[in-house]
Protein backbone atom coordinates (compact mmCIF):
# COMPACT_ATOMS: atom_id res chain seq x y z
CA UNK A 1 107.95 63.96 90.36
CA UNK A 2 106.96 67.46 91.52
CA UNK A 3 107.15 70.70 88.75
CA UNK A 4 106.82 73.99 90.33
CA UNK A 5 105.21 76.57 87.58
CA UNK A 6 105.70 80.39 87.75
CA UNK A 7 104.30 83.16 85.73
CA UNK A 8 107.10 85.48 84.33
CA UNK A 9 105.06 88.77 82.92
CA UNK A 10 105.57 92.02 82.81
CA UNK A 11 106.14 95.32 80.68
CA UNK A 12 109.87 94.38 80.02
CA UNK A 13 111.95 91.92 80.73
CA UNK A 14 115.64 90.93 79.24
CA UNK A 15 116.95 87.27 79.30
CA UNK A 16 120.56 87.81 78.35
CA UNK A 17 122.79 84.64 78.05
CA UNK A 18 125.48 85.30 75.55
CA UNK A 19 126.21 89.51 76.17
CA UNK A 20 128.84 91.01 75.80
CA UNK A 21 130.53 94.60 76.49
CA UNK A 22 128.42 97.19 75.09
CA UNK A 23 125.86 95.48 73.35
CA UNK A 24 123.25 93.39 75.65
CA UNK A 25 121.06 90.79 74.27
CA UNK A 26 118.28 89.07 75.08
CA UNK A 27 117.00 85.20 74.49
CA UNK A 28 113.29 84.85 72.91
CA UNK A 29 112.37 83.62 76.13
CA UNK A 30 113.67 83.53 79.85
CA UNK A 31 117.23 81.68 80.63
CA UNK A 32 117.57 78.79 83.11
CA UNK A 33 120.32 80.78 84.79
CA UNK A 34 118.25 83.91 85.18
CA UNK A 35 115.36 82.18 86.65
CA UNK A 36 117.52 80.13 89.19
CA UNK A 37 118.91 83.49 90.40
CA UNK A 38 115.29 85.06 90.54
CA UNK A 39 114.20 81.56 92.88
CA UNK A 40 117.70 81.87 95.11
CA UNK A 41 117.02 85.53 95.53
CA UNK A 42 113.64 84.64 96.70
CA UNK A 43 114.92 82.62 99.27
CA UNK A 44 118.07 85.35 100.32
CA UNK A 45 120.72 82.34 99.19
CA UNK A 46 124.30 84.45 98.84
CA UNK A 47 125.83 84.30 95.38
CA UNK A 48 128.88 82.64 96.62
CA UNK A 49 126.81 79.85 98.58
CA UNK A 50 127.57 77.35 96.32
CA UNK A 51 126.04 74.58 98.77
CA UNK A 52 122.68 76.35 98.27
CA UNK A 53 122.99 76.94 94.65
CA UNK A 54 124.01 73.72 93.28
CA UNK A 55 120.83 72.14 94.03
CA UNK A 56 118.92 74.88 92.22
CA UNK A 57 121.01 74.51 88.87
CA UNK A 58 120.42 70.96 89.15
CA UNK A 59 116.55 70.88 88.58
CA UNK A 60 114.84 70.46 85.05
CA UNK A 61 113.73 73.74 83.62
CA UNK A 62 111.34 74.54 80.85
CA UNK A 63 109.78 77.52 79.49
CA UNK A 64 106.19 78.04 77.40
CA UNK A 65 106.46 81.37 75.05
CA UNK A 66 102.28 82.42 75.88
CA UNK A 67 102.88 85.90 74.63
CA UNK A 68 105.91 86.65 72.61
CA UNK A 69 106.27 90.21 73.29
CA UNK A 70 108.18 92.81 70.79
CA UNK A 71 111.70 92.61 71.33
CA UNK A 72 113.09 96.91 71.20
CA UNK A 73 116.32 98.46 71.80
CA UNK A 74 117.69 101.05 74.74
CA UNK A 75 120.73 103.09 73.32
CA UNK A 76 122.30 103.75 76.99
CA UNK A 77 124.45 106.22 78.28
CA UNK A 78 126.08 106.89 81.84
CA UNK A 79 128.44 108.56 83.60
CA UNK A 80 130.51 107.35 86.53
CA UNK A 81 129.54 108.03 89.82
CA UNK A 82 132.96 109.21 91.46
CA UNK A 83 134.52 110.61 88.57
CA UNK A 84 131.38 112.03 86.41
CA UNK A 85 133.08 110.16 83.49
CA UNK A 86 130.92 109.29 80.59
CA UNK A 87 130.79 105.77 80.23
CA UNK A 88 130.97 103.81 77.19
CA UNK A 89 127.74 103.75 75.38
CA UNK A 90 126.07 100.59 75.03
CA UNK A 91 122.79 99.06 73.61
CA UNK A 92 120.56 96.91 75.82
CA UNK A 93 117.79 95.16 74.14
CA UNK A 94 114.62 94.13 76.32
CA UNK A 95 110.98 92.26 75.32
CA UNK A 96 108.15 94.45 75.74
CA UNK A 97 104.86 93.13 76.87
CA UNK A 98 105.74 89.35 77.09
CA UNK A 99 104.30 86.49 79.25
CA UNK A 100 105.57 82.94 80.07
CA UNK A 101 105.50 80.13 81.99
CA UNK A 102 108.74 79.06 83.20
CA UNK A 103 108.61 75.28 85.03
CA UNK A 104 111.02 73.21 86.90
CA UNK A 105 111.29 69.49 87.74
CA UNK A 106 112.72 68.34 90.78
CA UNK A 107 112.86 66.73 94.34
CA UNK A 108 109.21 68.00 95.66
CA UNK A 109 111.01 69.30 99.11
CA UNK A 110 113.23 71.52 97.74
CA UNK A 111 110.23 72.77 95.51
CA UNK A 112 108.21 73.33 97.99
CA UNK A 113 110.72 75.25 100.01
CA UNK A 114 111.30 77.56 96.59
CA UNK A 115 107.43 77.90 96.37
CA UNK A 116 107.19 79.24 99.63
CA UNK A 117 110.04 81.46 99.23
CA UNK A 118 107.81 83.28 95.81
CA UNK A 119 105.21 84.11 98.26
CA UNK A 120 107.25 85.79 100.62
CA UNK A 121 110.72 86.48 98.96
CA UNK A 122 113.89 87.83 100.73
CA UNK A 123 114.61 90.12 98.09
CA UNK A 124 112.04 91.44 95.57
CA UNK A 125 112.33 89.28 92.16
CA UNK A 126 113.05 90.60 88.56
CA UNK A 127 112.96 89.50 85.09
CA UNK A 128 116.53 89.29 84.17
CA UNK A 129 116.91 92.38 85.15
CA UNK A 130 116.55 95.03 88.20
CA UNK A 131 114.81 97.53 86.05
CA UNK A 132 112.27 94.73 85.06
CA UNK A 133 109.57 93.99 88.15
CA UNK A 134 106.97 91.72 87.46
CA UNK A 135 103.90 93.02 86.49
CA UNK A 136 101.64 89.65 88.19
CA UNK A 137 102.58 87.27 91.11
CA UNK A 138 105.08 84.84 89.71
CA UNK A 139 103.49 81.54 91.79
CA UNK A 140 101.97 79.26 89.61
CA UNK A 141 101.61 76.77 92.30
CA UNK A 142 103.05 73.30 92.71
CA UNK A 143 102.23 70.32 90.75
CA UNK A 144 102.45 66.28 90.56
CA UNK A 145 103.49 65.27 87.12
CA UNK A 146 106.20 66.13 84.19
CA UNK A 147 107.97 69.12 82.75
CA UNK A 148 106.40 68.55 79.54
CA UNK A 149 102.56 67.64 81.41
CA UNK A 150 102.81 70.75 83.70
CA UNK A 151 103.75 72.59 80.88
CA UNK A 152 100.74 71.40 78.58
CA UNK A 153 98.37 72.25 80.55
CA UNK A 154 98.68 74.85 82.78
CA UNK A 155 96.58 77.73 81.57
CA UNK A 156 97.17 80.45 79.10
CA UNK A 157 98.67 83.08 81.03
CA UNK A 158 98.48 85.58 78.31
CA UNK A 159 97.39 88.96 79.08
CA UNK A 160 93.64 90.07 78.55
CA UNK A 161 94.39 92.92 75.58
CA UNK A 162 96.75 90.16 74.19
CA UNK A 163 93.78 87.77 73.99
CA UNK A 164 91.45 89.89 72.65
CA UNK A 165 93.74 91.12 70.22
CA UNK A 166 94.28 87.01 68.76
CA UNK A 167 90.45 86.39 68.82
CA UNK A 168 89.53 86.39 65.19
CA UNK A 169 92.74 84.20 64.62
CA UNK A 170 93.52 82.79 67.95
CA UNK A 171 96.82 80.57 68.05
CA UNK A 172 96.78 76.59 67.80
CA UNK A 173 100.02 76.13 69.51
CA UNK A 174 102.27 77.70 72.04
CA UNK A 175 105.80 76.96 71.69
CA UNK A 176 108.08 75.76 74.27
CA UNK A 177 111.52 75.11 75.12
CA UNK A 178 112.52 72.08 77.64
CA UNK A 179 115.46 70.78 78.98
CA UNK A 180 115.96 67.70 77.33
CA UNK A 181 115.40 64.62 79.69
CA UNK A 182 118.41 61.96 80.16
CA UNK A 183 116.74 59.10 77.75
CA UNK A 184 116.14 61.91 74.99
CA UNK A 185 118.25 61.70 71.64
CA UNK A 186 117.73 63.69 68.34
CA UNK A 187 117.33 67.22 67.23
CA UNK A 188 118.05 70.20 69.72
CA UNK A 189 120.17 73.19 70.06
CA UNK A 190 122.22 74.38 72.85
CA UNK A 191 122.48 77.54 75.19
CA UNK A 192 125.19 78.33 77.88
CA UNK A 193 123.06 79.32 80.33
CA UNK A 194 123.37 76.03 82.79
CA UNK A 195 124.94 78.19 86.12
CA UNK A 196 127.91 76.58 87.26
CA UNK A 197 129.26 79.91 89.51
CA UNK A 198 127.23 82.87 90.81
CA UNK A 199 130.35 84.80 92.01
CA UNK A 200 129.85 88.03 91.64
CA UNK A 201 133.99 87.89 90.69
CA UNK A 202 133.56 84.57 88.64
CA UNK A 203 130.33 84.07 87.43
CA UNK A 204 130.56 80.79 85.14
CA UNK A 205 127.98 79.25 82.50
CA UNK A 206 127.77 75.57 80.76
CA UNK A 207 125.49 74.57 77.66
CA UNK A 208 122.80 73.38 78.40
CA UNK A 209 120.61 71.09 76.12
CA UNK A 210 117.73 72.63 74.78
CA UNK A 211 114.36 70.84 72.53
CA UNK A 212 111.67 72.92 71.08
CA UNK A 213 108.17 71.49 71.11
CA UNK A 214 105.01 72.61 70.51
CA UNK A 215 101.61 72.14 72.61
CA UNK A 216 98.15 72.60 71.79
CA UNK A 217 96.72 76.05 73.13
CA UNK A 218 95.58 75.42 77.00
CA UNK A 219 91.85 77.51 78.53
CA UNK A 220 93.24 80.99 79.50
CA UNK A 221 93.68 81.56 82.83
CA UNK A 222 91.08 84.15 84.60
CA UNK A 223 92.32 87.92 84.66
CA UNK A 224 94.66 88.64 87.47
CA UNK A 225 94.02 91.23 90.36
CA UNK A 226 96.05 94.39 90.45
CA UNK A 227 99.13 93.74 91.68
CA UNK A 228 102.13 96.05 92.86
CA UNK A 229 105.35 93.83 93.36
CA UNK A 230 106.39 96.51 96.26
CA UNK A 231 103.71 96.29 98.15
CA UNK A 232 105.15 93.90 100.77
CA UNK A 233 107.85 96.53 100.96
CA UNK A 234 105.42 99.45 102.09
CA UNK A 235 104.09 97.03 104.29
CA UNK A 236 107.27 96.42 106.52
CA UNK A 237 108.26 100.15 106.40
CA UNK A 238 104.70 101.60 107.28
């Protein structure tokens, strides 16, 4: 079995799977909906190209809290662009200086394909939401093994300040939430954030089955080079 791992960091991020109206939440960690739209925007798949998308929403995802972040609140306002309206106000809640690894199980081909697509992506990806860029490449690589072995050991992705901040009292265990496997029976919770639809007229959700482990802390990973998500956009337009 093949797991490809990505590195979802950044200054905010919002993982939304139950908003509604005015007030938009977010999940303690990323959504297996949001991150399947991030990997079929990387690869420029339409949001009504179901054909495309149903293999996505079919592979195993997991997700491995490495830096929890501090969750804060935007009170938004707007105004409509025709009319100059106001719009209704609305509070959108994001996580501030977070970092996880997000993994997913499937046929290796398809992985690979969605692997490639991270290093040179159609459209530039997001974390949940446009106004949330990455702050480090998202490519973790792609492995042989399990959800749950990929997401033991692959390396502590939290950031440097982060780490240096936990030294005196560094943590044991990282926490992380897994799809649960077919054979798997017992304690878990549920979140409807399994895609059935990316329509941009009828987007639809499913619950998806969700068990909370904990694994012992991995090495840290070495400190990243600067990055600027855009640059590949400067690139083409220089």
């Amino acid at each position: 079995m093949s797991v490809l791992a990505l590195r979802l960091a950044g200054p905010l991020q919002s993982w939304g799977a139950s908003s509604r109206f005015t007030r938009r939440t977010t999940e303690s960690a990323p959504t297996k909906s949001a991150v399947i739209g991030l990997l079929a925007a990387a690869q420029g798949i339409d949001r009504d190209d179901q054909a495309r998308l149903a293999p996505l929403a079919a592979l195993r995802f997991g997700v491995r809290i490495d830096q929890p972040g501090t969750r804060i609140r935007d009170f938004h306002t707007a105004h409509h662009g025709a009319t100059g309206k106001s719009m209704p106000l609305s509070e959108r809640f994001y996580l501030a200086d977070a970092a996880f690894v997000a993994a997913l199980e499937g046929d290796h081909t398809l992985l690979t394909a969605l692997d490639a697509a991270l290093r040179a992506p159609v459209y530039p990806p997001f974390l949940g939401r446009r106004s949330c860029p990455p702050a480090q490449p998202l490519e973790l690589g792609l492995h042989e093994g399990t959800l749950e072995d990929v997401l033991e050991h692959v390396p502590w992705q939290a950031s440097a300040w982060y780490r240096r901040q936990q030294r005196s009292r560094p943590p044991q265990t990282l926490t992380v939430l897994r799809e649960a496997a077919a054979h798997e029976h017992g304690a878990a919770n549920t979140l409807p954030d399994q895609p059935l639809s990316f329509a941009a007229a009828h987007r639809r959700h499913t619950l998806r089955t969700v068990v909370t482990t904990t694994v012992p802390l991995p090495g840290a990973a070495p400190a990243p080079l600067p990055h600027d998500p855009f640059d590949a956009l400067e690139d083409e337009n220089s």
